[in-house]
Protein backbone atom coordinates (compact mmCIF):
# COMPACT_ATOMS: atom_id res chain seq x y z
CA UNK A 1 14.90 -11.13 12.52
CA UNK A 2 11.81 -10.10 11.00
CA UNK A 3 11.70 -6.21 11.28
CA UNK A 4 7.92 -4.15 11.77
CA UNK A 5 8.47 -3.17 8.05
CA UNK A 6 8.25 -6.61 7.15
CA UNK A 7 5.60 -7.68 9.93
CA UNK A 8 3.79 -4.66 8.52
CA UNK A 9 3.73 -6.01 5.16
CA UNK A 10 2.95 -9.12 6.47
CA UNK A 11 0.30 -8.32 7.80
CA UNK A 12 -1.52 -6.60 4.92
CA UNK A 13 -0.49 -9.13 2.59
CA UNK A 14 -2.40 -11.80 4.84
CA UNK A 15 -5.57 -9.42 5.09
CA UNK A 16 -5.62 -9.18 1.38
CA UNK A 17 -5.23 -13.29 1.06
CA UNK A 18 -8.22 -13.53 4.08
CA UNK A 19 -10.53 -11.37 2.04
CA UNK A 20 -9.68 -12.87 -1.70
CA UNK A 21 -10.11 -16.53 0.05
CA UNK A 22 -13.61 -16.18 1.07
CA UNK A 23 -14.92 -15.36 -2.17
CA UNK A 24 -12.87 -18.34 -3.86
CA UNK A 25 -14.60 -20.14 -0.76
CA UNK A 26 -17.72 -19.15 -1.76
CA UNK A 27 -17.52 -19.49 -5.77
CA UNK A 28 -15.78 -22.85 -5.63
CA UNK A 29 -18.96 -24.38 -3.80
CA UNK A 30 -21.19 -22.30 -6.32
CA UNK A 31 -19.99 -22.25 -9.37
CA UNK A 32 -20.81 -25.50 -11.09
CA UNK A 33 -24.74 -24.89 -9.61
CA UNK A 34 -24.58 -21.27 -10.79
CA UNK A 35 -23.86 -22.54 -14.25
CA UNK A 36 -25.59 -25.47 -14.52
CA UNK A 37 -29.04 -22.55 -13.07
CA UNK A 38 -27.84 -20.92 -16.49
CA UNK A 39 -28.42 -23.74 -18.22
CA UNK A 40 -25.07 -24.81 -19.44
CA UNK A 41 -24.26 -28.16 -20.26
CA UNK A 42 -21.78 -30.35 -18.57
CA UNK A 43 -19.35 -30.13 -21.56
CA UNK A 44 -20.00 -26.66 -21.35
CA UNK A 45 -19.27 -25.91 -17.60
CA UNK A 46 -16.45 -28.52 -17.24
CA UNK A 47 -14.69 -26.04 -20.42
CA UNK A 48 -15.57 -23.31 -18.22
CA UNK A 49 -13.95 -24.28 -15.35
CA UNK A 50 -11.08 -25.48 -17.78
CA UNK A 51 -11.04 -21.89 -19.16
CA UNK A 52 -10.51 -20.94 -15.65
CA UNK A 53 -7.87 -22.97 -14.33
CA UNK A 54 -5.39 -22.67 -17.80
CA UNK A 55 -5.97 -18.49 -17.28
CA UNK A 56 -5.54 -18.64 -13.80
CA UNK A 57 -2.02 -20.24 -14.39
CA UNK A 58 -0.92 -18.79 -17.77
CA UNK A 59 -1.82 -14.98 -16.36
CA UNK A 60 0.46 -15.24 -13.78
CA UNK A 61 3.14 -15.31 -16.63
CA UNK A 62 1.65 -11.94 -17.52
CA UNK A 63 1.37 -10.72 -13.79
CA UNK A 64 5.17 -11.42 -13.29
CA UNK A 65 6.27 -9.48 -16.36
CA UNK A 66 3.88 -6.70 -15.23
CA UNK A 67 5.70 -6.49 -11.61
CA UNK A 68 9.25 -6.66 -13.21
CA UNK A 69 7.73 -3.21 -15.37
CA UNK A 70 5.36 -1.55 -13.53
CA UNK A 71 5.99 -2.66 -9.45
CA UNK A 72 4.43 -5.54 -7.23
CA UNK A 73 2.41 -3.59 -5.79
CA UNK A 74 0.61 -1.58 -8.74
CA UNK A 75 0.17 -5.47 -10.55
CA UNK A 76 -1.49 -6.80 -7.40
CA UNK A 77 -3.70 -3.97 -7.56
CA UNK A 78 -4.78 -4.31 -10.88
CA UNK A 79 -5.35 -7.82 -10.18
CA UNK A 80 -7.95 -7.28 -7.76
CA UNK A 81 -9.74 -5.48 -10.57
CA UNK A 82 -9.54 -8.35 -12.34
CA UNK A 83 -11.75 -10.27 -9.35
CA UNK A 84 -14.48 -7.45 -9.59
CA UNK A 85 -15.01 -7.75 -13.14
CA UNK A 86 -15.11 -11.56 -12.93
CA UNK A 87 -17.28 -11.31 -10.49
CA UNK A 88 -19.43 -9.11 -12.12
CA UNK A 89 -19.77 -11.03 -15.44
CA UNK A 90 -20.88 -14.52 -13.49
CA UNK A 91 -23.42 -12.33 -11.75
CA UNK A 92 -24.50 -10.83 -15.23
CA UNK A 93 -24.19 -13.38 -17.41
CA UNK A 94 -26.23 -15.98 -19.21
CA UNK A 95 -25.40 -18.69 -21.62
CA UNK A 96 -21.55 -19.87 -21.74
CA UNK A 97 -20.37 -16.66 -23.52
CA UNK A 98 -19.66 -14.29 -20.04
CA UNK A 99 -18.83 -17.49 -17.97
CA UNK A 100 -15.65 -17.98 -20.34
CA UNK A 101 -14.66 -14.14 -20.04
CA UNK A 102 -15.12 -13.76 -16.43
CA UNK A 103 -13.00 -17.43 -16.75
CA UNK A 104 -10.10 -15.79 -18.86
CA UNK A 105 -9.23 -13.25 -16.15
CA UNK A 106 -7.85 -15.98 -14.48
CA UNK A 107 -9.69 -15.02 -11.19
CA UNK A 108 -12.95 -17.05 -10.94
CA UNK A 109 -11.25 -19.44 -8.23
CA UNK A 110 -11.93 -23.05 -9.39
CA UNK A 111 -8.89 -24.12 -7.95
CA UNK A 112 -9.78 -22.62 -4.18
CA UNK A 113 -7.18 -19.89 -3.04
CA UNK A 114 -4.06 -21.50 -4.53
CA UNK A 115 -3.98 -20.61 -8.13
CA UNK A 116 -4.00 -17.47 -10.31
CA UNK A 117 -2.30 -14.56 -11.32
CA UNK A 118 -1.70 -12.81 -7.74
CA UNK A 119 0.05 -16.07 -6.95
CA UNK A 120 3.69 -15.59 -8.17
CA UNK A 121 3.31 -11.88 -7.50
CA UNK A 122 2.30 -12.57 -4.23
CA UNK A 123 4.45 -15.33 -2.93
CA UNK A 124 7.49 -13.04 -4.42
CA UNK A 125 6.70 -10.66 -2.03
CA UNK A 126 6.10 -12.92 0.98
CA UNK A 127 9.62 -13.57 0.73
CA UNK A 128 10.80 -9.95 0.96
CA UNK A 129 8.03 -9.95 4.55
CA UNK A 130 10.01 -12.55 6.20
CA UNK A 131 13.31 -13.57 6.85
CA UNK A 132 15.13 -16.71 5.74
CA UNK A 133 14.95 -18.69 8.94
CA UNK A 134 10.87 -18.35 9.06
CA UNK A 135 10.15 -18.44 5.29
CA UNK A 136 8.57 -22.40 5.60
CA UNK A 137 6.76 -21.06 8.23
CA UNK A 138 5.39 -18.01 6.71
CA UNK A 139 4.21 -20.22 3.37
CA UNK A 140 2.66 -22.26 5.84
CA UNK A 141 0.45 -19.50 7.62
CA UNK A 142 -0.20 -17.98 3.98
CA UNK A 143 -1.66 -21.16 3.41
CA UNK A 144 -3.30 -21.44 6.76
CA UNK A 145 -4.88 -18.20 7.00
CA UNK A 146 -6.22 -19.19 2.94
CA UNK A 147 -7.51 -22.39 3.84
CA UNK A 148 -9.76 -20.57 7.22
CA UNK A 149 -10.92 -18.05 5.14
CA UNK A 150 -11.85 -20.28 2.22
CA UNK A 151 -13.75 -22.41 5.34
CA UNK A 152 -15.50 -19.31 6.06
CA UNK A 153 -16.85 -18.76 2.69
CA UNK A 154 -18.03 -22.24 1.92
CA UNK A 155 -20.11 -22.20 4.69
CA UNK A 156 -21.60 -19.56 3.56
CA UNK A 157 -22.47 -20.40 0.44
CA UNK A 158 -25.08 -22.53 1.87
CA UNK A 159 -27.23 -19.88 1.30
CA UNK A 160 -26.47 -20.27 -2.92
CA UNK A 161 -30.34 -21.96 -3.16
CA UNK A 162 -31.07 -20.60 -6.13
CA UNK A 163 -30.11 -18.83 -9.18
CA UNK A 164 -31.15 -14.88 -7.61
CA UNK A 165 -29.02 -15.69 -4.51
CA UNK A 166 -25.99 -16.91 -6.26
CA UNK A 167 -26.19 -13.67 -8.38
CA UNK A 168 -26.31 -11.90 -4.88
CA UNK A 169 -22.92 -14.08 -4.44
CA UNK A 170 -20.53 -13.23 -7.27
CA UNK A 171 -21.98 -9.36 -6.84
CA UNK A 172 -20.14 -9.60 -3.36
CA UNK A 173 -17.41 -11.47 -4.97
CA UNK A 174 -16.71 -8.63 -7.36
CA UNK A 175 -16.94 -6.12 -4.77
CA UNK A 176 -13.98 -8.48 -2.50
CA UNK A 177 -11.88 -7.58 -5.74
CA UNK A 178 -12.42 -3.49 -5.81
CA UNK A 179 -10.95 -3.73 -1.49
CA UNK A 180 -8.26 -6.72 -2.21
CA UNK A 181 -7.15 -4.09 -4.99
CA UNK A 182 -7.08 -1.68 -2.87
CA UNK A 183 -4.88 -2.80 -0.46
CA UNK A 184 -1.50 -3.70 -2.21
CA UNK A 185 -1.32 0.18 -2.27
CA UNK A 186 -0.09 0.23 0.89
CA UNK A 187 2.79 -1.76 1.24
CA UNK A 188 6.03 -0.61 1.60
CA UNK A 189 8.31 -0.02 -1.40
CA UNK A 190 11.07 -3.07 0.17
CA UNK A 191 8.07 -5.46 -0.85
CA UNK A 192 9.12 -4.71 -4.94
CA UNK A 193 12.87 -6.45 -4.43
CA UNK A 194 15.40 -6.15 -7.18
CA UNK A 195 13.75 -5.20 -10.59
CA UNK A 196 17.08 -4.71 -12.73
CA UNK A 197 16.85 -8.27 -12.72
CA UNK A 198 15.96 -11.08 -15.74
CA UNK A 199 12.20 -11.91 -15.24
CA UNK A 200 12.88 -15.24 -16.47
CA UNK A 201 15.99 -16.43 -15.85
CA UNK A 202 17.69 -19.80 -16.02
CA UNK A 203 14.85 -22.52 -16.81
CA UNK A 204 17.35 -25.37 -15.64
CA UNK A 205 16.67 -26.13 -12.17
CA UNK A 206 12.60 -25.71 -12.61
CA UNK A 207 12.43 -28.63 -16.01
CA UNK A 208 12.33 -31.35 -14.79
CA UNK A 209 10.10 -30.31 -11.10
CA UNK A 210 7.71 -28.94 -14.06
CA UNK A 211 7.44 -32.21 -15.49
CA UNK A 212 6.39 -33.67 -12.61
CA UNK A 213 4.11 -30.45 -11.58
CA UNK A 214 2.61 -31.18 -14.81
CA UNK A 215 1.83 -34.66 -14.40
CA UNK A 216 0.13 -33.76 -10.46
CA UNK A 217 -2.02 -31.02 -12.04
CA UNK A 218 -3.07 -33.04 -14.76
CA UNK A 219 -4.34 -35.19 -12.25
CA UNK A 220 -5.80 -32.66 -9.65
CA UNK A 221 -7.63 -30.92 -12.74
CA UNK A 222 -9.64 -34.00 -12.61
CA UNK A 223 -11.10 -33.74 -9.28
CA UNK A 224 -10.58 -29.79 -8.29
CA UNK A 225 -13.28 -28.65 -5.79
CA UNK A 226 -15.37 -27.45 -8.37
CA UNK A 227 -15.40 -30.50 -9.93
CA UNK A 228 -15.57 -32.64 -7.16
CA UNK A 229 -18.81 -30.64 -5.85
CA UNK A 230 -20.80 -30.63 -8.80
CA UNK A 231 -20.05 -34.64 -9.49
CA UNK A 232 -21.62 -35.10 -5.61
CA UNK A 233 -24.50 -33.05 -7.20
CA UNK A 234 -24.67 -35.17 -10.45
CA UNK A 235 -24.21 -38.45 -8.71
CA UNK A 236 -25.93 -37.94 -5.63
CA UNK A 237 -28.11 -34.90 -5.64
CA UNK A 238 -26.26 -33.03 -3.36
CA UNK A 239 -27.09 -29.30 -2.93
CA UNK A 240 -25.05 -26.34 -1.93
CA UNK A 241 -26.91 -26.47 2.04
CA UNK A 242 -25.40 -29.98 2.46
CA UNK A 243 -21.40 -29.28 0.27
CA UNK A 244 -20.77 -25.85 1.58
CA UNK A 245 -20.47 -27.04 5.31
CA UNK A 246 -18.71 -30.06 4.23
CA UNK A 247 -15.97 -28.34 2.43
CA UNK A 248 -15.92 -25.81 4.87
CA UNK A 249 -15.20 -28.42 7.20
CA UNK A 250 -12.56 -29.87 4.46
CA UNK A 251 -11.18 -26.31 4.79
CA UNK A 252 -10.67 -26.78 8.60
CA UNK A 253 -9.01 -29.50 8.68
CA UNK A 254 -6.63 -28.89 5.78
CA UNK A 255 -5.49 -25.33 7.56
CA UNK A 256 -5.00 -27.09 10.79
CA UNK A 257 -2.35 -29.58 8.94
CA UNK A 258 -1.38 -26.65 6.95
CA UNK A 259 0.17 -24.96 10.33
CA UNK A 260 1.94 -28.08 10.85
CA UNK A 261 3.29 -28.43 7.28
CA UNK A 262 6.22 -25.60 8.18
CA UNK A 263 6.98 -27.20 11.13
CA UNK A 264 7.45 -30.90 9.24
CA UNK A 265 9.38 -29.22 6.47
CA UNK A 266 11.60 -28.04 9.15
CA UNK A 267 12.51 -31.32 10.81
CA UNK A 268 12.45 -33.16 7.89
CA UNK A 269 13.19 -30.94 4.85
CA UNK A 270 11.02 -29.88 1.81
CA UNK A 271 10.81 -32.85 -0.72
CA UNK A 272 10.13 -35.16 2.58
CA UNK A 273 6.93 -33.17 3.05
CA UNK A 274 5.76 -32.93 0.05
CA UNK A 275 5.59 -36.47 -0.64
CA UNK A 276 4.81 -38.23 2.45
CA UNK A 277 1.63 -35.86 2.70
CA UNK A 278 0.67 -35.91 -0.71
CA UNK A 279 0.54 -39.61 -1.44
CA UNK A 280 -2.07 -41.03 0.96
CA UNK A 281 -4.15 -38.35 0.01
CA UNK A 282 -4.29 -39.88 -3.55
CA UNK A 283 -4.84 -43.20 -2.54
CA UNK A 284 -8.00 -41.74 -0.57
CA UNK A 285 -8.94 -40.36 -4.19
CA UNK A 286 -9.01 -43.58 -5.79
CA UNK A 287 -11.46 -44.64 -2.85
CA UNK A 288 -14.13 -42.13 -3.75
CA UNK A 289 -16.00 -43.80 -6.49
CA UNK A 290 -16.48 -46.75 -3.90
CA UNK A 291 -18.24 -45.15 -1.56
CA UNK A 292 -21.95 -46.44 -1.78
CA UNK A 293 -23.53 -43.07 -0.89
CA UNK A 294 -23.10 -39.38 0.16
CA UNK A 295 -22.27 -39.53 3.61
CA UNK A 296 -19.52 -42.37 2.60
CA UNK A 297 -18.05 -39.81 -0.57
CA UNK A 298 -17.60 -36.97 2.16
CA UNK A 299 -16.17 -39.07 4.77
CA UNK A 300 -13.55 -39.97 2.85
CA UNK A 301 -12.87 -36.69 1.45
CA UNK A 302 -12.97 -35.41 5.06
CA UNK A 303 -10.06 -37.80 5.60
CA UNK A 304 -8.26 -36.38 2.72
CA UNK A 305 -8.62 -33.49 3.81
CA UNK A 306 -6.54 -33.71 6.52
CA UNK A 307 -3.00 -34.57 4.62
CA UNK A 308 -4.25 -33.30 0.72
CA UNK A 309 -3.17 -29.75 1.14
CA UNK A 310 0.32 -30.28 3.24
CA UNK A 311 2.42 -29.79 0.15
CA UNK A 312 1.24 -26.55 -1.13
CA UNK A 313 3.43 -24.03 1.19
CA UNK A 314 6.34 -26.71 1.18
CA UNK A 315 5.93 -26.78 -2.62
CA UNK A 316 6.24 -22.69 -3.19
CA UNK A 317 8.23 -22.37 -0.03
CA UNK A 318 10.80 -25.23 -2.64
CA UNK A 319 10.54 -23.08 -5.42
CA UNK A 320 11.27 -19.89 -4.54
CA UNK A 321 14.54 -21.36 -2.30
CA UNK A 322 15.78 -23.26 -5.43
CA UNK A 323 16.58 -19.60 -7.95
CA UNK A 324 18.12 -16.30 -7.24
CA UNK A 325 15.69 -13.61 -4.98
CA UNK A 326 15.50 -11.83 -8.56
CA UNK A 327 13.41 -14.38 -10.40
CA UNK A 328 11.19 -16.14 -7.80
CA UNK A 329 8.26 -14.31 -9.16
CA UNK A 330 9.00 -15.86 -12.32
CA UNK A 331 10.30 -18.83 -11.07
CA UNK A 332 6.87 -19.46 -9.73
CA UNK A 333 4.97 -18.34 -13.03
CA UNK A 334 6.42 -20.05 -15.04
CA UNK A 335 6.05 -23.62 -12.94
CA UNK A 336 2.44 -22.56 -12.18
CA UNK A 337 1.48 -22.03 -15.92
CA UNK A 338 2.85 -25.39 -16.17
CA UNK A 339 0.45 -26.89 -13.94
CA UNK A 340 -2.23 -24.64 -14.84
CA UNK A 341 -1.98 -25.77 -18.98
CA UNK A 342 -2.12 -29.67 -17.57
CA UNK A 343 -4.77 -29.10 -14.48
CA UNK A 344 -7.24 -27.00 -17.43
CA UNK A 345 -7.18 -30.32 -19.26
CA UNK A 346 -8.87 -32.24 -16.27
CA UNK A 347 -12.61 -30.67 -16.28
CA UNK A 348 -13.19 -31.12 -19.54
CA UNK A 349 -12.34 -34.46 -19.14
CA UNK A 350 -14.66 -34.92 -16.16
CA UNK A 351 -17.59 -33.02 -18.05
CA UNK A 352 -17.45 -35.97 -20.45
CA UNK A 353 -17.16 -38.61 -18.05
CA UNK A 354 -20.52 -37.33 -15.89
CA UNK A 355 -22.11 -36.67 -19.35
CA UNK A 356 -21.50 -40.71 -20.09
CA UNK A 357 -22.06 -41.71 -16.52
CA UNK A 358 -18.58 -42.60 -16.45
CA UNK A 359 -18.07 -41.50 -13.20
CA UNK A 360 -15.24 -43.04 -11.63
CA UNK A 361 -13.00 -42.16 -14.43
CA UNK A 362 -12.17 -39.09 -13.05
CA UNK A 363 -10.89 -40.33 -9.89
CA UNK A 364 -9.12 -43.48 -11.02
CA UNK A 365 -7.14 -41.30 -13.40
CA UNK A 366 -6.22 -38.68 -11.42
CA UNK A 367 -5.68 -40.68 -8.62
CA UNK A 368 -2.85 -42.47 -10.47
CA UNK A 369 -1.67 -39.51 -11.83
CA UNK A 370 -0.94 -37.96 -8.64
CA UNK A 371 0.93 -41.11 -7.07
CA UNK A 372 3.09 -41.32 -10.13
CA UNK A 373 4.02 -37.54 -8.92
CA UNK A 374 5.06 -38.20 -5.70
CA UNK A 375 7.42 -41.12 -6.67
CA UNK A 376 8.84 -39.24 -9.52
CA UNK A 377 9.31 -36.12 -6.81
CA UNK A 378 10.97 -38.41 -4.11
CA UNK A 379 13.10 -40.28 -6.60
CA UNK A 380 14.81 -37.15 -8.35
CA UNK A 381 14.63 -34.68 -5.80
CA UNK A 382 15.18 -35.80 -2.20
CA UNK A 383 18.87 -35.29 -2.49
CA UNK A 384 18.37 -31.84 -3.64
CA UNK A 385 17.21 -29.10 -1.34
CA UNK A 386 16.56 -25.39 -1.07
CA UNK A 387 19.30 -22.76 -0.22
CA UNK A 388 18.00 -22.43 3.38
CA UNK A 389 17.99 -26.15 3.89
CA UNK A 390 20.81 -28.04 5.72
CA UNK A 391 21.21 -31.04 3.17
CA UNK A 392 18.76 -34.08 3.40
CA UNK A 393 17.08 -33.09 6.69
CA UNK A 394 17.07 -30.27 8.96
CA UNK A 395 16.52 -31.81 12.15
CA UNK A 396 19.07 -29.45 13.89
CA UNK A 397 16.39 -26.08 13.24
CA UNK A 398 14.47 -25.58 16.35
């Protein structure tokens, strides 16, 4: 039974996530406008937002090593002063030069609310805020209450018209950061775990799942949100007024399946979820570069929307049940600067193919990518699940 400790803890640690998720909301939708109103090339942003993803990933290597040394709590702070100073150097900054700092502190948000270096720090101590018989529920409302907020922030970056406001933007982004590093301050000291612990320990059980990770984020680097938005903007004019209420509604709908994601991974186990979700969303991808105008692009992405995002708190909810309570924030590190190194690869990629006009590259590629992840993930794993999993299904959990 979850005690108020915990539900305390809980509770903070969502407030921070609400708060961090609206200005990811916000920047996602922005970001490829704000650079492009700084007169960056294509090449130049899609490196930026490669910059961005990699650091994202690869810091929370860094961020787990600094829990295991210094506390959770004291890392997640300092990590929130990593979102004000990003913040402040896309506000600041001109030519590609500040962009690719305020990228390398791993906090500029291409990826939406599920990547960067609070993420392994974070998710470590989720699982010290719940108990064992609500932990795929809890991922699920992390990733819920992420997904609203993120809503809430794309909608209001409709007001991103032009380069002063977006300025206005990542000022309030940076100031999210100073509050969302305030707050890990008070949590409780249960929330740090067992630090006489290995931060790393054994690799075996997470090679072969980071394979596959790799090959999904290789294709999801391809056509992250940033990415996505600012190829509607190259291909169809699109402007922030018209893709921050669309994503927001994208946002929506993805929390809504979110909430049921912890109830399908408890009737039908982990590895079920995560593939049955996950795969028509990629064939929707490879439908994209179809569609004959805006309206059709964002219908189908609506669509998407609604299954694309199911994985994610089945996914962490996988690894963190699959190694000892000790090394889950590594555990998670270590597979998400996996997928970070492959999903930094994808926007470069995509710069290129808008700069040639090649734009259905991106989608056909990652697309394909992404299916060949799900059958690899079914294939090897189904027969394997997490320590608070009844094996192959858990249809008897009410």
């Amino acid at each position: 039974m979850q005690t108020n400790g915990q539900r305390h803890d809980f509770a903070l640690l969502i407030a921070s996530r609400v708060l961090r998720a609206v200005g990811f909301g916000f920047a996602a939708v922005l970001l490829g406008v704000h650079l492009q109103s700084r007169l960056l090339t294509p090449v130049e942003i899609g490196v930026v937002l490669a910059v961005g993803l990699s650091a994202a990933s690869l810091s929370g290597l860094l961020a787990a090593a600094a829990a295991a040394r210094v506390g959770r709590r004291a890392t997640l702070a300092a990590i929130g002063l990593l979102m004000a100073l990003c913040g402040l150097l896309l506000a600041i900054g001109t030519g590609p030069v500040l962009p690719s700092l305020a990228a390398l502190t791993g906090m500029m948000g291409v990826a939406g609310t599920d990547l960067g270096p609070f993420l392994p720090v974070e998710q470590a101590v989720l699982t010290q805020a719940t108990d064992q018989m609500r932990r795929n529920r809890a991922f699920a409302r992390y990733s819920v209450t992420g997904a609203l907020a993120g809503a809430v922030g794309g909608v209001g970056a409709g007001g991103g018209s032009d380069l002063a406001r977006t300025e206005i933007y990542f000022e309030v982004f940076a100031a999210i950061g100073v509050i969302t590093g305030l707050i890990p301050l008070f949590l409780s000291s249960k929330v740090e775990g067992d630090r006489h612990g290995p931060i790393f320990g054994s690799i075996r059980p997470l090679v072969g799942l980071s394979a596959l990770f790799a090959v999904d984020s290789l294709g999801n680097g391809l056509v992250v949100n940033s990415v996505v938005i600012f190829w509607l903007h190259v291909r169809f004019g699109a402007s922030p007024a018209t893709l921050g209420p669309a994503f927001a509604l994208m946002s929506l709908l993805g929390a809504a399946s979110l909430e049921l994601s912890g109830r399908i991974a408890d009737r039908i186990g982990l590895i079920n979820t995560m593939v049955l979700t996950h795969l028509p969303s990629n064939l929707l991808l490879l439908a994209v570069p179809f569609a004959p105008g805006l309206l059709w692009a964002l219908a189908i992405l609506v669509v998407r929307s609604l299954v694309v995002q199911m994985d994610q708190p089945a996914r962490q909810a996988y690894i963190v049940s699959i190694v000892k309570p000790g090394e889950r924030a590594g555990a998670l590190a270590l597979t998400g600067a996996v997928r970070g190194v492959a999903n930094g690869v994808g926007p470069v990629v995509t710069g290129l193919a808008i700069q040639s006009a090649a734009l259905g590259i991106p989608f056909f590629v990652g697309g394909t990518l992404k299916s060949l992840y799900d059958i690899g993930l079914y294939l090897g794993y189904r027969r394997r699940p997490g320590d608070h999993e009844v094996p192959h299904t858990i249809k008897t959990s009410r």
